[in-house]
C-alpha atoms as a PDB file:
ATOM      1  CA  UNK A   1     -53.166 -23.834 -22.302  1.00  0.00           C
ATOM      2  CA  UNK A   2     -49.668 -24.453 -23.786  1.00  0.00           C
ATOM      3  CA  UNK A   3     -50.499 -26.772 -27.012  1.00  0.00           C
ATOM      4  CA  UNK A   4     -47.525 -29.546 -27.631  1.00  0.00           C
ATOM      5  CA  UNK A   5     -46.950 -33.107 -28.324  1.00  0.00           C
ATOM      6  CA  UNK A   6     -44.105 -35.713 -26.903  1.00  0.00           C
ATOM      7  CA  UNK A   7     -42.422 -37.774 -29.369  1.00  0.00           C
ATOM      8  CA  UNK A   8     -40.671 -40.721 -27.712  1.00  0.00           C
ATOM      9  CA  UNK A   9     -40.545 -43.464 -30.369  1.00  0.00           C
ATOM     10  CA  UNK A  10     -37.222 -42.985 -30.553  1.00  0.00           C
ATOM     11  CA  UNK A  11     -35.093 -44.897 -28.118  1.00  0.00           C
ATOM     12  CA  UNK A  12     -32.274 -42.280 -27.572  1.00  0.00           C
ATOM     13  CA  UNK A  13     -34.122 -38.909 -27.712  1.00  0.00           C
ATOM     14  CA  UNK A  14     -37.197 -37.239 -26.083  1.00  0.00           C
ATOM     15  CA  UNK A  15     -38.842 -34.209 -27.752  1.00  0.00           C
ATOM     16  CA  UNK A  16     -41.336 -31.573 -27.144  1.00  0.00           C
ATOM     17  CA  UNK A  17     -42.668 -30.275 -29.828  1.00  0.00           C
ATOM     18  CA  UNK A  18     -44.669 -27.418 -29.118  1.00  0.00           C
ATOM     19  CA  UNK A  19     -47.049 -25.180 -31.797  1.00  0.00           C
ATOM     20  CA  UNK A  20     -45.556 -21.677 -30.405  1.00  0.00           C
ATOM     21  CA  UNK A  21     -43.096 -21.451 -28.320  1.00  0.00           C
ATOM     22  CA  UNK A  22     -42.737 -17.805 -25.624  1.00  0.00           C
ATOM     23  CA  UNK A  23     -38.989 -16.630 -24.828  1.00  0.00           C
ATOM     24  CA  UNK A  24     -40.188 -17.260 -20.524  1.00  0.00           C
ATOM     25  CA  UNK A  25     -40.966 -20.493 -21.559  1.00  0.00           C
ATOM     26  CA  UNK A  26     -37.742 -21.341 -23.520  1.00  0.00           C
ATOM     27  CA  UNK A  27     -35.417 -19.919 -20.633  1.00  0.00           C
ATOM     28  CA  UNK A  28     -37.341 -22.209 -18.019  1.00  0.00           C
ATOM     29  CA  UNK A  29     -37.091 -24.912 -20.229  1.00  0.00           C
ATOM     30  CA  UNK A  30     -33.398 -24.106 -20.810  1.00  0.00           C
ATOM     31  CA  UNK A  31     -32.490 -24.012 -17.493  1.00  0.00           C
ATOM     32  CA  UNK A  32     -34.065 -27.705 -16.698  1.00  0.00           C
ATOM     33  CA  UNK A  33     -32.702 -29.145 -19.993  1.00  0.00           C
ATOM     34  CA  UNK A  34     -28.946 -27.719 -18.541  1.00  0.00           C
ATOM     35  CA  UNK A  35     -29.719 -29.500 -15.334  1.00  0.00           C
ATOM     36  CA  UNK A  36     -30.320 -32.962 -16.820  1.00  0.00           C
ATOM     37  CA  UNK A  37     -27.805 -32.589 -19.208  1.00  0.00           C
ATOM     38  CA  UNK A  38     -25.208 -32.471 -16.351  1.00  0.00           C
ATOM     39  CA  UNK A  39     -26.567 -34.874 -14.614  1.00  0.00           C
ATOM     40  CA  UNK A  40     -26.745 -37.254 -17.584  1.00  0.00           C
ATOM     41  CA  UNK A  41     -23.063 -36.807 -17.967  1.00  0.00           C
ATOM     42  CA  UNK A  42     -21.807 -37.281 -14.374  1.00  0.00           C
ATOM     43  CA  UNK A  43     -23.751 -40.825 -15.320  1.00  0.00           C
ATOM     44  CA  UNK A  44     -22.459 -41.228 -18.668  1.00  0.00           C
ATOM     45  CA  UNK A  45     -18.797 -40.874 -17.460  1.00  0.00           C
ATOM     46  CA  UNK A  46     -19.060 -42.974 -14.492  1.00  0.00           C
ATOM     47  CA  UNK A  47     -20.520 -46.160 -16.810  1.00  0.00           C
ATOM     48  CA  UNK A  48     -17.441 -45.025 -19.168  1.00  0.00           C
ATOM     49  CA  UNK A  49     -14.400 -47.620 -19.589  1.00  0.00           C
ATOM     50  CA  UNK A  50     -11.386 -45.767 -17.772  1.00  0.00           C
ATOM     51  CA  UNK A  51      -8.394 -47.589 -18.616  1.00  0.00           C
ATOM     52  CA  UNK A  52      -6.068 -44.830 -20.363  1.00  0.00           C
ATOM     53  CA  UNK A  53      -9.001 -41.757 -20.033  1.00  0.00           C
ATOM     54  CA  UNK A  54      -9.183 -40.970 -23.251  1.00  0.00           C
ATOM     55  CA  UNK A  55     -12.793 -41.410 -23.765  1.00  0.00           C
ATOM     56  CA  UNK A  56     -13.870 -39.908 -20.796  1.00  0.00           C
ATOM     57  CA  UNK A  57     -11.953 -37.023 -22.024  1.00  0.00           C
ATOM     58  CA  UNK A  58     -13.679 -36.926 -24.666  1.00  0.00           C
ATOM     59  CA  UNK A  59     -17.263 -37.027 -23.831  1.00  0.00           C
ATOM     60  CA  UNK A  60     -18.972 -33.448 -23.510  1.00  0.00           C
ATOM     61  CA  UNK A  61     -22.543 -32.164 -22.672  1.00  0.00           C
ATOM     62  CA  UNK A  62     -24.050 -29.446 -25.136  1.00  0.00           C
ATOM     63  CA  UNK A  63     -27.088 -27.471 -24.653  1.00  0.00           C
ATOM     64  CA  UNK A  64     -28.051 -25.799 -27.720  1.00  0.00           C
ATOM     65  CA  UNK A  65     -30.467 -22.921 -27.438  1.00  0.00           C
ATOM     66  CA  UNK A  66     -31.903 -21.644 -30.473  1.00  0.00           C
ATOM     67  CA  UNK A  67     -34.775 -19.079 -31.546  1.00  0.00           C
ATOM     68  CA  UNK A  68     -37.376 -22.297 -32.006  1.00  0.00           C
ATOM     69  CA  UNK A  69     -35.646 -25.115 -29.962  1.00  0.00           C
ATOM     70  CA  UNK A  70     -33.959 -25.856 -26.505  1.00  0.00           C
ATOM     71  CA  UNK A  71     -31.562 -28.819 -27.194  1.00  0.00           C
ATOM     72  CA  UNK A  72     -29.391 -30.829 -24.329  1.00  0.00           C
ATOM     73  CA  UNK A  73     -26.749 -33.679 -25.775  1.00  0.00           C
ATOM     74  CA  UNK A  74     -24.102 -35.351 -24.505  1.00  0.00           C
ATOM     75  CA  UNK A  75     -21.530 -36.507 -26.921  1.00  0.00           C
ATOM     76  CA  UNK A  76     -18.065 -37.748 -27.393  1.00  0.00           C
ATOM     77  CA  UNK A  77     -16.342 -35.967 -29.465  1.00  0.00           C
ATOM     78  CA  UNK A  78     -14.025 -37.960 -31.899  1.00  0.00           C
ATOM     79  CA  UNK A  79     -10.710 -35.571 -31.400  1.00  0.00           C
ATOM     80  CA  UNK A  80      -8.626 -33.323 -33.710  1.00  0.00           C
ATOM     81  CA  UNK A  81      -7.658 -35.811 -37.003  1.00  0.00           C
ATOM     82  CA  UNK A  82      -8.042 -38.760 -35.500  1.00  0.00           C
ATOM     83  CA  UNK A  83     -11.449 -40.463 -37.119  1.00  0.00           C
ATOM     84  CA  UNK A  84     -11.024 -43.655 -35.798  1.00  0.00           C
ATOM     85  CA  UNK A  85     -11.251 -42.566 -32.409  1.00  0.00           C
ATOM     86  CA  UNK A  86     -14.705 -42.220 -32.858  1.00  0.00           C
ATOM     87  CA  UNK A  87     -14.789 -46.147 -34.568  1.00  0.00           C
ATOM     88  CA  UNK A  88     -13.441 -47.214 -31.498  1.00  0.00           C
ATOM     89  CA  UNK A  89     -15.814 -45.107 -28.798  1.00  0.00           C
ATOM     90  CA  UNK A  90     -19.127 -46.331 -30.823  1.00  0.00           C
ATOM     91  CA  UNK A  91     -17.264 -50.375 -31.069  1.00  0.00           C
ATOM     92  CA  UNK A  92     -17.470 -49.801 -27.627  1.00  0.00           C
ATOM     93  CA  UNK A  93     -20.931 -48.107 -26.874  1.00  0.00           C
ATOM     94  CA  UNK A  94     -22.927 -51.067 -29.462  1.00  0.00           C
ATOM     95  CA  UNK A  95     -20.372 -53.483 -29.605  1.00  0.00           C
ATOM     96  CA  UNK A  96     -19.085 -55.763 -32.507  1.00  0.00           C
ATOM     97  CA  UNK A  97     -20.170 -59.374 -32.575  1.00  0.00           C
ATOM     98  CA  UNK A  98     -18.347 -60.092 -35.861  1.00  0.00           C
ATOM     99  CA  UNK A  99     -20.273 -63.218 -37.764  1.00  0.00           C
ATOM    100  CA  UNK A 100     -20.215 -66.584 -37.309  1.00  0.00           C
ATOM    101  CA  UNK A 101     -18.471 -69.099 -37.836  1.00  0.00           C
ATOM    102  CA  UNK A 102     -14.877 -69.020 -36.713  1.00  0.00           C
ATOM    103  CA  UNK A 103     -11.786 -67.392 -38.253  1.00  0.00           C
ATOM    104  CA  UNK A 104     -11.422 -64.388 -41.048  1.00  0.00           C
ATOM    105  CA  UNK A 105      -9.873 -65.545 -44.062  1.00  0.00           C
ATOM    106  CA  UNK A 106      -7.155 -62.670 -45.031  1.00  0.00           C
ATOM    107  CA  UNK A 107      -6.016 -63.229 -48.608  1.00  0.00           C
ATOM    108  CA  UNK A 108      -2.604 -62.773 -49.886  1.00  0.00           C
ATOM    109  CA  UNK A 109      -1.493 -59.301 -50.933  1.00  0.00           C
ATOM    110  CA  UNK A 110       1.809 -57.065 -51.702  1.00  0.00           C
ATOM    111  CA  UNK A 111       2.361 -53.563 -49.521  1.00  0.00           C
ATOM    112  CA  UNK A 112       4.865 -51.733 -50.858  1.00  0.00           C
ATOM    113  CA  UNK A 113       6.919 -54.078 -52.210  1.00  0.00           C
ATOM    114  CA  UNK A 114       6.538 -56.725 -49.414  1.00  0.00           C
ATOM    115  CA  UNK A 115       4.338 -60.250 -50.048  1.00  0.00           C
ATOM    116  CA  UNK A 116       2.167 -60.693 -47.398  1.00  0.00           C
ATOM    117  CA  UNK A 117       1.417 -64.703 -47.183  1.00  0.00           C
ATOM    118  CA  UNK A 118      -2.687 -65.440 -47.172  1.00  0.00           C
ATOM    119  CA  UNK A 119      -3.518 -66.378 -42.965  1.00  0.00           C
ATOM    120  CA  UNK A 120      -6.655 -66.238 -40.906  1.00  0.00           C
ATOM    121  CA  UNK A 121      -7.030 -64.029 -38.417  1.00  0.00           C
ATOM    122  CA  UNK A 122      -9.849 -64.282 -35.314  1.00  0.00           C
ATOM    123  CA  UNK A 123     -12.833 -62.614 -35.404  1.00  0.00           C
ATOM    124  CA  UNK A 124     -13.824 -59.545 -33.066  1.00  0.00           C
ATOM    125  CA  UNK A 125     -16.184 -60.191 -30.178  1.00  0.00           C
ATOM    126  CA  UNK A 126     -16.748 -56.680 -28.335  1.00  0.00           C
ATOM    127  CA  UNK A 127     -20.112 -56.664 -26.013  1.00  0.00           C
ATOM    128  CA  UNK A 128     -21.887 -53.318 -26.017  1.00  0.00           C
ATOM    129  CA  UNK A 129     -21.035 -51.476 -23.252  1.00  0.00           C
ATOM    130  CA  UNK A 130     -23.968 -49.103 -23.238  1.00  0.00           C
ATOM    131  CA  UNK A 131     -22.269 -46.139 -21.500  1.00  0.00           C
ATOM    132  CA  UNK A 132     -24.094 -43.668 -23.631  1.00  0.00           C
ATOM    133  CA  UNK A 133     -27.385 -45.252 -24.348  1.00  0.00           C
ATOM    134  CA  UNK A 134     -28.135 -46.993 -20.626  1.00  0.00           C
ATOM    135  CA  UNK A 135     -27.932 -44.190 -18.307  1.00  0.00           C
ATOM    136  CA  UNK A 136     -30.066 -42.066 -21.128  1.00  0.00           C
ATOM    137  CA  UNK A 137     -32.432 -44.424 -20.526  1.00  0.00           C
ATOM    138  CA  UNK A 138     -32.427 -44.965 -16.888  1.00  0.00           C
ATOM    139  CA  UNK A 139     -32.875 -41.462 -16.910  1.00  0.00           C
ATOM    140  CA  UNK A 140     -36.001 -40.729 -19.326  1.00  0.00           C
ATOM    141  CA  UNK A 141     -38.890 -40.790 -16.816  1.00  0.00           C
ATOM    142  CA  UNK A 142     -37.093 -38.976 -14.630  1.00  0.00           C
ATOM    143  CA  UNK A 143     -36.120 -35.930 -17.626  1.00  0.00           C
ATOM    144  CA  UNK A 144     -40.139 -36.081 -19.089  1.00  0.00           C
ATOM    145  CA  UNK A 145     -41.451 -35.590 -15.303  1.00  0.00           C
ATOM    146  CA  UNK A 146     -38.611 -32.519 -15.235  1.00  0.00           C
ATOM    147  CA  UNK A 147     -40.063 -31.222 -17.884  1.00  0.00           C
ATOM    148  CA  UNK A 148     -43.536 -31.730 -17.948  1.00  0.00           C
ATOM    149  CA  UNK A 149     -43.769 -30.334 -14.630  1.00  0.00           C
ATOM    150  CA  UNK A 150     -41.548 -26.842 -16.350  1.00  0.00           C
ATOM    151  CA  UNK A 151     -44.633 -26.596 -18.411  1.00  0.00           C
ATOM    152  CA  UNK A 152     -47.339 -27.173 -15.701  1.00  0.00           C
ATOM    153  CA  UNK A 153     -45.690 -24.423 -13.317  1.00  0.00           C
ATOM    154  CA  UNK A 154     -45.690 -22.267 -16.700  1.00  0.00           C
ATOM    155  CA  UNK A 155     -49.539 -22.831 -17.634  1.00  0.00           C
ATOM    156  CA  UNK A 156     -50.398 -21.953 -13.852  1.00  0.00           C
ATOM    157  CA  UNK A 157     -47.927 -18.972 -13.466  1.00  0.00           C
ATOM    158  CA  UNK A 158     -50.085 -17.206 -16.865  1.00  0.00           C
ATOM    159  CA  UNK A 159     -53.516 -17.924 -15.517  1.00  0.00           C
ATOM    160  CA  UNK A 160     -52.675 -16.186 -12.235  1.00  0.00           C
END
């Protein structure tokens, strides 16, 4: 009997923590993880906003295989020097309701030589799009059934 524990309480990720861990085992598990990973990205890109690409360019799947842990992510990467790409992707993913109460007041303030006059300026509403975090969720039953039956066909495969 294969001893491990499944951590859920996080939202975003689902873990398998297991006390020892065989090489058969990790390539089984590695080849299921690679599955859902793919799959979780053909969903992740079609829930994307398309309107110049950029994003969808962005977003990769990574599985990580290491000597005590079989990893699958999908990520968007936030490009060569240019941070506030990934501002914008994650504005977009959990939105930005900006606070109550009407306009920003902008005080008045010199750049470079030039006076800038004090103005308001409107607040950012952006509703969370969810085109990371929804389809990873849609898709959690169906990744713990995945790999919980990996393990079963695993455990029966040694007792024979």
């Amino acid at each position: 009997m294969i001893a491990f524990t499944i951590d859920s309480a996080d939202i975003d990720r689902l873990a398998l923590r297991f006390d020892q861990i065989t090489p058969a085992l990790q390539e089984k598990l590695k080849v299921v993880i690679s599955r859902v990973t793919n799959e979780l990205l053909a969903r992740v890109k079609a829930a994307e906003p398309s309107r110049t690409g950029r994003l969808r360019g962005a977003t990769a799947a990574y599985v990580d295989v290491r000597p005590n842990f079989v990893r699958g992510r999908v990520r968007i990467n936030r490009g060569r020097g240019a941070e506030v790409m990934g501002a914008r992707f994650g504005a977009l993913e959990y939105g930005g309701p900006g606070r109550r109460g009407g306009a920003v007041a902008v005080r008045a303030y010199h750049r470079a030589g030039v006076a800038v006059a004090a103005y308001d300026r409107r607040r950012p509403r952006i509703a969370a799009r969810r085109f990371l975090r929804g389809p990873a969720a849609a898709m959690r039953p169906l990744i713990r059934e995945q790999l919980l039956q990996v393990i079963k066909e695993f455990e029966s495969s040694l007792v024979k």
